[in-house]
N, C-alpha and C. Protein backbone atom coordinates (compact mmCIF):
# COMPACT_ATOMS: atom_id res chain seq x y z
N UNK A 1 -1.68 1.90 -41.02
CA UNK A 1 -1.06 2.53 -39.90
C UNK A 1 -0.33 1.46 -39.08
N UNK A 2 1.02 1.82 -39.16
CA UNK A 2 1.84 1.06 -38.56
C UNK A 2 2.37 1.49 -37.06
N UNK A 3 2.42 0.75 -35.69
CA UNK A 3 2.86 1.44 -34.60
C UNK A 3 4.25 1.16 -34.88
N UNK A 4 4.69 1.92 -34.20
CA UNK A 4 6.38 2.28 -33.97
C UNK A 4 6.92 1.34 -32.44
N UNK A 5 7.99 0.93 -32.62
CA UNK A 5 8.59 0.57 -31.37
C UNK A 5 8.71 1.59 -29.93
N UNK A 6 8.61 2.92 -30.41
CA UNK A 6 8.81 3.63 -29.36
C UNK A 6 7.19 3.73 -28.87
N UNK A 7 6.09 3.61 -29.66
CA UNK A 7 4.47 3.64 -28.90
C UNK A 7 4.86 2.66 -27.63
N UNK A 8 5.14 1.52 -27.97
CA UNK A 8 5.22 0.78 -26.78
C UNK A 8 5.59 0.67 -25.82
N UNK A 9 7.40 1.20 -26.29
CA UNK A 9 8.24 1.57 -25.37
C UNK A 9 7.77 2.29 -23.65
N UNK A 10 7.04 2.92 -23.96
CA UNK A 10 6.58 4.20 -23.19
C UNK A 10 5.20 3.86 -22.36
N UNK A 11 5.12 2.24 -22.53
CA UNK A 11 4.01 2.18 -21.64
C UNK A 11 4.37 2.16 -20.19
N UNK A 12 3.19 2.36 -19.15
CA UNK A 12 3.59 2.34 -17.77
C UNK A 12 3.70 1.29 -17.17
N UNK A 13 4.29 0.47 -16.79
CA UNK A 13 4.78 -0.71 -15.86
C UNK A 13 3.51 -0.60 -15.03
N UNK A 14 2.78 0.20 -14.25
CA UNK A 14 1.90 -0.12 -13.84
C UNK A 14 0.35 -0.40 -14.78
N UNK A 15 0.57 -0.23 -15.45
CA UNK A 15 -0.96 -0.59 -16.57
C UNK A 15 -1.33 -1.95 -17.16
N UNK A 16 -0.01 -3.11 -16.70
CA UNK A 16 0.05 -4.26 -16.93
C UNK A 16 -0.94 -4.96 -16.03
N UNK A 17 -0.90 -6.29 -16.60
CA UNK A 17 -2.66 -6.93 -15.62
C UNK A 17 -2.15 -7.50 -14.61
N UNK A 18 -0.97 -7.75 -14.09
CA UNK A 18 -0.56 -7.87 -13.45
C UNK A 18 -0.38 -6.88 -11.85
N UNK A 19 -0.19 -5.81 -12.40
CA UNK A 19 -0.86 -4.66 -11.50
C UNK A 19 -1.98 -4.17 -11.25
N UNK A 20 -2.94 -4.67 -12.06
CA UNK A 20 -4.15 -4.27 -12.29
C UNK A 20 -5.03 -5.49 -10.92
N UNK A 21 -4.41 -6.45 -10.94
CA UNK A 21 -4.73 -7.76 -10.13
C UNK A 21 -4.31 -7.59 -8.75
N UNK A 22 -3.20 -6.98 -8.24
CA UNK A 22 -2.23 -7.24 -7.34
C UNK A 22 -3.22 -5.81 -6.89
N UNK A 23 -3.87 -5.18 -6.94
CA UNK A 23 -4.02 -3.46 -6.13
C UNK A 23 -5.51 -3.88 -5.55
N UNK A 24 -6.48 -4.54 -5.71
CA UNK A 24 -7.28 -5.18 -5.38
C UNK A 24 -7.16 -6.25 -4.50
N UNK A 25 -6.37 -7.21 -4.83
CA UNK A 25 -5.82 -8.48 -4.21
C UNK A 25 -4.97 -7.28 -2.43
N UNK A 26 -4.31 -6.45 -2.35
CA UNK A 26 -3.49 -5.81 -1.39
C UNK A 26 -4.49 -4.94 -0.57
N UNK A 27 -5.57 -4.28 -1.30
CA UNK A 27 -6.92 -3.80 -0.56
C UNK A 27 -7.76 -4.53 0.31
N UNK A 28 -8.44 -5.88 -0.34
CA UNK A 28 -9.01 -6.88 0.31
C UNK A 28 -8.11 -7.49 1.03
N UNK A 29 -6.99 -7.95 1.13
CA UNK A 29 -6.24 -8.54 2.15
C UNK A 29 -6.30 -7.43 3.44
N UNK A 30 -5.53 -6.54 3.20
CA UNK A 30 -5.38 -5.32 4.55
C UNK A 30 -6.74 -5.21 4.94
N UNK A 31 -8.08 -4.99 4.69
CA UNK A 31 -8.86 -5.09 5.01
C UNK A 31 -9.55 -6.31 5.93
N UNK A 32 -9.25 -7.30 5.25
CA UNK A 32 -9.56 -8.59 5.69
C UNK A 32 -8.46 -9.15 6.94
N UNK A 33 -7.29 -8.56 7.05
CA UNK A 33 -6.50 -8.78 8.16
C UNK A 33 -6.60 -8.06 9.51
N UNK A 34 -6.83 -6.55 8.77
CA UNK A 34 -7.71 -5.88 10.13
C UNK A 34 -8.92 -6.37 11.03
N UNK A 35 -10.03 -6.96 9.90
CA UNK A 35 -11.02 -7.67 10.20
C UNK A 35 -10.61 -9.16 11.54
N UNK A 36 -9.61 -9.60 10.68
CA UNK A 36 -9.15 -10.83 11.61
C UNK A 36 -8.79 -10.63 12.83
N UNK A 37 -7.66 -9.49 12.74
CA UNK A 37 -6.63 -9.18 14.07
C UNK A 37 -7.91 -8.35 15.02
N UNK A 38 -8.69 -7.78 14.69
CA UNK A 38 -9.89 -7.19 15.83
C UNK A 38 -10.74 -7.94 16.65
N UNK A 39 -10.89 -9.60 16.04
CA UNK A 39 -11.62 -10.43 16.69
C UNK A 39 -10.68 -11.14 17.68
N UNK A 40 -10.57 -11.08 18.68
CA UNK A 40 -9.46 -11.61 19.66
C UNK A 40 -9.90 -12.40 20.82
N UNK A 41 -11.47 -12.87 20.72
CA UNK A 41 -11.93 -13.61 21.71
C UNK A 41 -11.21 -14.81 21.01
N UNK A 42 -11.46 -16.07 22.82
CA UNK A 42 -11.87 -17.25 22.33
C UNK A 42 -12.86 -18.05 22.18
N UNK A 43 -12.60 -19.13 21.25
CA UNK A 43 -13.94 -19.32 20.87
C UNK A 43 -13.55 -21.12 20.94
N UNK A 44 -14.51 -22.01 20.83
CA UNK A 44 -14.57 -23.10 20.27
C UNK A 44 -15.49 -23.53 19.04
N UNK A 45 -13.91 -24.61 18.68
CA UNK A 45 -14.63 -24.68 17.49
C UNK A 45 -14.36 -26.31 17.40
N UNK A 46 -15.61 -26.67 16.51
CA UNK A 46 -15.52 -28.36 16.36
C UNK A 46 -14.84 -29.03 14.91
N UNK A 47 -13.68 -29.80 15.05
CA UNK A 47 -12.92 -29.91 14.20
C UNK A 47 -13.05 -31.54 13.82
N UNK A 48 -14.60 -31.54 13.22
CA UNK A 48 -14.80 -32.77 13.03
C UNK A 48 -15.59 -33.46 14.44
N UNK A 49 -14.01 -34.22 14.76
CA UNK A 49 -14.67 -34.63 16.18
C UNK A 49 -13.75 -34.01 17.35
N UNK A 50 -13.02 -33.57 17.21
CA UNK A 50 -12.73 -33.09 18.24
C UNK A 50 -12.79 -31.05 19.17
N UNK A 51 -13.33 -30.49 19.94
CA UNK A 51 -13.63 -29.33 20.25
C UNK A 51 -12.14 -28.51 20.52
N UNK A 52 -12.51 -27.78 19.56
CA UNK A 52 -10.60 -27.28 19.78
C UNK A 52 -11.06 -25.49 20.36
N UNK A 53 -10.58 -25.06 21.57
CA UNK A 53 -10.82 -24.16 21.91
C UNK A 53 -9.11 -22.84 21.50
N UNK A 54 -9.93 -21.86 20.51
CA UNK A 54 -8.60 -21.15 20.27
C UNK A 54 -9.09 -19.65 19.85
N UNK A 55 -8.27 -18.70 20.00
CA UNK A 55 -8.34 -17.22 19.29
C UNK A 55 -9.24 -17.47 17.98
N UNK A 56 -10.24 -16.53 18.16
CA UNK A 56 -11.13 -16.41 16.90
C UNK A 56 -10.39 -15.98 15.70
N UNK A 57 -9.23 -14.98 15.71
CA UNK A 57 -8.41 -14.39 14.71
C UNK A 57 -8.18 -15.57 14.45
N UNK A 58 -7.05 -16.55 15.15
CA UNK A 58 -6.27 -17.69 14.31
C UNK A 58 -7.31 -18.44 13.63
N UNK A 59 -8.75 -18.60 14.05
CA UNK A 59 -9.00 -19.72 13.17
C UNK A 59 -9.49 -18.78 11.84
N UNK A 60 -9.83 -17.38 11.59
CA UNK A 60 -10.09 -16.42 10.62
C UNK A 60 -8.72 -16.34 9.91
N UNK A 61 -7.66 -16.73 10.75
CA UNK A 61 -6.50 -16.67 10.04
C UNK A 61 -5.87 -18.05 8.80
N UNK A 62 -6.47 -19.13 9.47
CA UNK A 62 -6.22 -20.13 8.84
C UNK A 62 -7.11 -20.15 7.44
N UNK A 63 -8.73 -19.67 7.92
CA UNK A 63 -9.80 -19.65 6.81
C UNK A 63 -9.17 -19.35 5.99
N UNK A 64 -8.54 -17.83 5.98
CA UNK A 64 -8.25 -16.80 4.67
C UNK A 64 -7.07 -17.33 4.16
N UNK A 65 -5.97 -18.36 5.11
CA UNK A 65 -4.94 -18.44 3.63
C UNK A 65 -5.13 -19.85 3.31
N UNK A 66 -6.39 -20.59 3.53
CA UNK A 66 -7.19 -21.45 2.78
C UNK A 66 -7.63 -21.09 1.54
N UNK A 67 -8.06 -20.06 2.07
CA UNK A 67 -9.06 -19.24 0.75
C UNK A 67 -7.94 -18.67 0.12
N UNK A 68 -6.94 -18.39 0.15
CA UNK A 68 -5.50 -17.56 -0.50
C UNK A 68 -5.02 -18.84 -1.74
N UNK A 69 -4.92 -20.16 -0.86
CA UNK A 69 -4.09 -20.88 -1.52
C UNK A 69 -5.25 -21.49 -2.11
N UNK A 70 -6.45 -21.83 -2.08
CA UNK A 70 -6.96 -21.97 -3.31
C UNK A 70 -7.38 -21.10 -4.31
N UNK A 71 -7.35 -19.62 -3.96
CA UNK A 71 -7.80 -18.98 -5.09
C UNK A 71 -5.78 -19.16 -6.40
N UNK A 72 -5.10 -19.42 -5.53
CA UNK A 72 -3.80 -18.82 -6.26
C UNK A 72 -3.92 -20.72 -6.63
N UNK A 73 -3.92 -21.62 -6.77
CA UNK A 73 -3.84 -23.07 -7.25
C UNK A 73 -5.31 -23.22 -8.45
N UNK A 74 -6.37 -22.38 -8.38
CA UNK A 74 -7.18 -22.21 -9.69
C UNK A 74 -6.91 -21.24 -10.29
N UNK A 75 -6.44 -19.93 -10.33
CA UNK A 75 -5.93 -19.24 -11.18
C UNK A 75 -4.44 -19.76 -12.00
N UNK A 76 -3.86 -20.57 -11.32
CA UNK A 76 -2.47 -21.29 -12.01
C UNK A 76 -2.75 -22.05 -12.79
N UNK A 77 -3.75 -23.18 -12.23
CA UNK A 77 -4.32 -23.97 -13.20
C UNK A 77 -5.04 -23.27 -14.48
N UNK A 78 -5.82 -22.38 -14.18
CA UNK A 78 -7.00 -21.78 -15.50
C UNK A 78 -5.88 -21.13 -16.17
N UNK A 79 -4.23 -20.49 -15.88
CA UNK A 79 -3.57 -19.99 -16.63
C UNK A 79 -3.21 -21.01 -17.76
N UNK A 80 -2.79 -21.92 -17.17
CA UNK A 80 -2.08 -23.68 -18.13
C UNK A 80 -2.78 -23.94 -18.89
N UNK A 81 -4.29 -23.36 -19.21
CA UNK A 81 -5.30 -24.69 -19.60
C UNK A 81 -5.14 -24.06 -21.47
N UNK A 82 -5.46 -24.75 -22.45
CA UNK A 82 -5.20 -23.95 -23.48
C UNK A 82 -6.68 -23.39 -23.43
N UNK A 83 -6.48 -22.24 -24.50
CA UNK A 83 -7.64 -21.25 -24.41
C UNK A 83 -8.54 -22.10 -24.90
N UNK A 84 -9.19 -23.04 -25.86
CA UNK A 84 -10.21 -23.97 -26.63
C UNK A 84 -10.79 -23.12 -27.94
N UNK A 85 -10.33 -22.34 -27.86
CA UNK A 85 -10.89 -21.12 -28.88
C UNK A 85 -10.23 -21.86 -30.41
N UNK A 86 -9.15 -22.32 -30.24
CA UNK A 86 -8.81 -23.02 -31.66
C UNK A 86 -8.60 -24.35 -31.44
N UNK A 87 -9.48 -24.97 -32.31
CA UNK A 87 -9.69 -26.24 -33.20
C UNK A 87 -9.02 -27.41 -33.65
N UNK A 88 -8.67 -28.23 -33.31
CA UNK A 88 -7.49 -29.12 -34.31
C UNK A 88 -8.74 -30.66 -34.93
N UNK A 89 -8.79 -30.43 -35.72
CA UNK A 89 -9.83 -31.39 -37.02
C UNK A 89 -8.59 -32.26 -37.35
């Protein structure tokens, strides 16, 4: 059993893993931004050595695209890496 060019043809642009990644990734963000933008006290916070007094959102804001840009700099990397699954003897 051979597939045909047209089986493929006809897949949905959304069924790619690419969409499959991005609808999760757009849930937890909006969620997690609501979360941020609701906390609007100030707060201090210790930055090492120095006490930096600022909006609780901004520093929830900085956390998360900490956490953004490292989750997107190990998924780039783990894309590059070869799979190890094959062998060279």
């Amino acid at each position: 059993m051979t597939r045909t060019t047209k089986d493929t043809d006809h897949r949905a642009h959304s069924s790619g893993p690419g969409a499959r990644r991005l609808v999760p990734f757009a849930v937890i963000t909006a969620i997690a931004l609501v979360f941020i933008f609701e906390n609007r006290s100030h707060v201090q916070i210790r930055l090492l050595i120095p006490l930096v007094t600022m909006p609780l959102w901004g520093a929830l804001l900085i956390a998360w695209a900490l956490g953004v840009l490292a989750s997107f700099v190990t998924v780039r990397r783990r894309s590059n890496r070869p799979s190890g699954r094959t062998r060279q003897r």
